[in-house]
Protein backbone atom coordinates (compact mmCIF):
# COMPACT_ATOMS: atom_id res chain seq x y z
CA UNK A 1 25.61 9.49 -57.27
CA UNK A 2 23.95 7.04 -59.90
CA UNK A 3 27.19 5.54 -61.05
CA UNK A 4 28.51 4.80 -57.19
CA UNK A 5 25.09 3.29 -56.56
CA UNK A 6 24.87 1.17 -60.28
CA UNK A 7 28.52 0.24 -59.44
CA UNK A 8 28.31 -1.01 -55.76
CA UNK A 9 24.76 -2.89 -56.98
CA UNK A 10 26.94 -4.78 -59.83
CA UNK A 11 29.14 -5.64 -57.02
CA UNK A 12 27.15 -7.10 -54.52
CA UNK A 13 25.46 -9.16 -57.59
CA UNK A 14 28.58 -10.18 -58.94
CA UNK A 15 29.84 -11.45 -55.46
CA UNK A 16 26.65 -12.96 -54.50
CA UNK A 17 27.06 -15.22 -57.46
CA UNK A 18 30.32 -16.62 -56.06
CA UNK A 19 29.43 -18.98 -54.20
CA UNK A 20 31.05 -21.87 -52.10
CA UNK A 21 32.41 -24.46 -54.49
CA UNK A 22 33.91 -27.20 -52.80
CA UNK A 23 34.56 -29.50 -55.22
CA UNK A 24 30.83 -31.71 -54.31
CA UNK A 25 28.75 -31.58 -57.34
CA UNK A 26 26.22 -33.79 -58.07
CA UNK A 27 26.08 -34.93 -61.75
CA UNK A 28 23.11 -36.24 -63.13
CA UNK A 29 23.17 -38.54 -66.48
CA UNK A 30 20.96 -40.02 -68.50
CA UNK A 31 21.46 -43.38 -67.73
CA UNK A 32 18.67 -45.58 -66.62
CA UNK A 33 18.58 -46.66 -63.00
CA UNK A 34 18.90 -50.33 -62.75
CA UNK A 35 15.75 -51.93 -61.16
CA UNK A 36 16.56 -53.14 -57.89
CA UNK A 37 17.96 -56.64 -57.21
CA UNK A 38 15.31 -58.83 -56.09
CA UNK A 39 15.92 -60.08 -52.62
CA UNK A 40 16.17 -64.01 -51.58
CA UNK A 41 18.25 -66.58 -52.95
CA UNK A 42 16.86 -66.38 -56.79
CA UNK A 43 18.60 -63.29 -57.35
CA UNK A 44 20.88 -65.72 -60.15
CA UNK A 45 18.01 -67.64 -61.49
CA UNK A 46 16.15 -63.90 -62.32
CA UNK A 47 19.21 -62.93 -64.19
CA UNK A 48 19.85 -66.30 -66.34
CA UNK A 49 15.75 -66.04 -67.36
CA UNK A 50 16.36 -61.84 -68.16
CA UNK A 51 19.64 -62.98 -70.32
CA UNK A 52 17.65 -65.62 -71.71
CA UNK A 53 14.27 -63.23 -72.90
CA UNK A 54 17.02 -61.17 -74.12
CA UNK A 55 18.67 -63.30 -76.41
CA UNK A 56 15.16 -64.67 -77.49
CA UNK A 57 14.21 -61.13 -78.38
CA UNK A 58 17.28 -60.21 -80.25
CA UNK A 59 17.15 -63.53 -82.27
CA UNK A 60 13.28 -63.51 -83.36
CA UNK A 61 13.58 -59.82 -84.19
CA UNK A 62 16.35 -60.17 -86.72
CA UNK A 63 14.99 -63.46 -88.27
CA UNK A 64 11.64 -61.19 -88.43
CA UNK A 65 13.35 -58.76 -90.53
CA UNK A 66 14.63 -61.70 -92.75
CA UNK A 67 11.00 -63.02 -93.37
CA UNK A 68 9.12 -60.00 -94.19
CA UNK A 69 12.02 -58.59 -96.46
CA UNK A 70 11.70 -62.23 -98.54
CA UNK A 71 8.07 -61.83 -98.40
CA UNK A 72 8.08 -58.23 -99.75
CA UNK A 73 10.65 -59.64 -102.36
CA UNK A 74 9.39 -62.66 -103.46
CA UNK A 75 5.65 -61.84 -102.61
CA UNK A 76 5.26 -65.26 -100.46
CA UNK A 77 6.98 -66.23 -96.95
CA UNK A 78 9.87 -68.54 -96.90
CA UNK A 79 9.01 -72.45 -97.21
CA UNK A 80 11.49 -72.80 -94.52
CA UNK A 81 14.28 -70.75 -92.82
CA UNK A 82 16.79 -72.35 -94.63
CA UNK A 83 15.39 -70.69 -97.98
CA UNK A 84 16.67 -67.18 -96.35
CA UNK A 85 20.10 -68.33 -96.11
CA UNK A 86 19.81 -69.66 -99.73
CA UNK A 87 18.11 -66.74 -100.93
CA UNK A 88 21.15 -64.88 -98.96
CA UNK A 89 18.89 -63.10 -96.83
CA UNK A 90 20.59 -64.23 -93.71
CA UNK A 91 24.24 -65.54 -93.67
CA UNK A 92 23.05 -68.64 -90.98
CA UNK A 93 20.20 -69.58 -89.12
CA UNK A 94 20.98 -68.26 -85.55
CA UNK A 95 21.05 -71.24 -82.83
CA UNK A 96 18.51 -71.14 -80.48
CA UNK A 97 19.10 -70.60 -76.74
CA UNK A 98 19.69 -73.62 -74.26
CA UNK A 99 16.43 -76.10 -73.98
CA UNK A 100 14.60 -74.04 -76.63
CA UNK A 101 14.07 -74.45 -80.51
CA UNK A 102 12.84 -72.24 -83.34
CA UNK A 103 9.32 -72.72 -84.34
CA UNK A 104 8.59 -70.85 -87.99
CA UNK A 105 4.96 -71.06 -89.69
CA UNK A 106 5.81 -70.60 -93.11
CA UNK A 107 2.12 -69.84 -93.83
CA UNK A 108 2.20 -66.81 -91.58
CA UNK A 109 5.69 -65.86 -91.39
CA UNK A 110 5.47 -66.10 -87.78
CA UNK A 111 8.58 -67.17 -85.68
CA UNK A 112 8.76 -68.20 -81.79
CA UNK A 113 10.99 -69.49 -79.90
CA UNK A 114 10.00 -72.58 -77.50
CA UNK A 115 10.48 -74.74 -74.80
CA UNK A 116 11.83 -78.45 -76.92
């Protein structure tokens, strides 16, 4: 009688874990939900500043790189930004975005990008 009861109990599992697919599944990723688009009439004007803090970002970050490398080679900053391309550090100084212009201290090493 244990075997009937074992067997009819691994059949009712086995069909209770068949369950209705009907082709519906969700999928999750791991993407990152977009913020929401702001509402009014400056939805383009929010998206040419994001592109813009973007670039400026991606720019400083890579001319950062530059500096400190030169300083950790040469054990001083760069006299000027054009002393990393000669020193090969960078291939070219990368332009700055629309309206703004690269300001370096060479006593710090520090680099910004500003408003001309």
């Amino acid at each position: 009688m244990k075997p009937l009861a074992l067997a009819s109990l691994a059949g009712a599992l086995l069909l209770s874990g068949c369950g209705n697919n009907s082709g519906t599944s969700q999928q999750t990723t791991n993407a990152a939900t977009p913020p929401p688009a702001p509402a009014g009439d400056n939805y383009g004007s929010v998206l040419a500043n994001a592109q813009n803090r973007a670039l400026d970002v991606v720019d400083t970050s890579s001319l950062k790189s530059a500096i400190q490398l030169f300083n950790a080679q040469e054990g001083r900053f760069p006299k000027s930004l054009d002393e990393l391309v000669s020193s090969r550090m960078i291939a070219k100084i990368p332009p700055a975005p629309r309206g703004k212009k690269l300001d370096y201290n060479p006593t710090t090493g520090e680099i910004k990008i500003v408003n001309e």
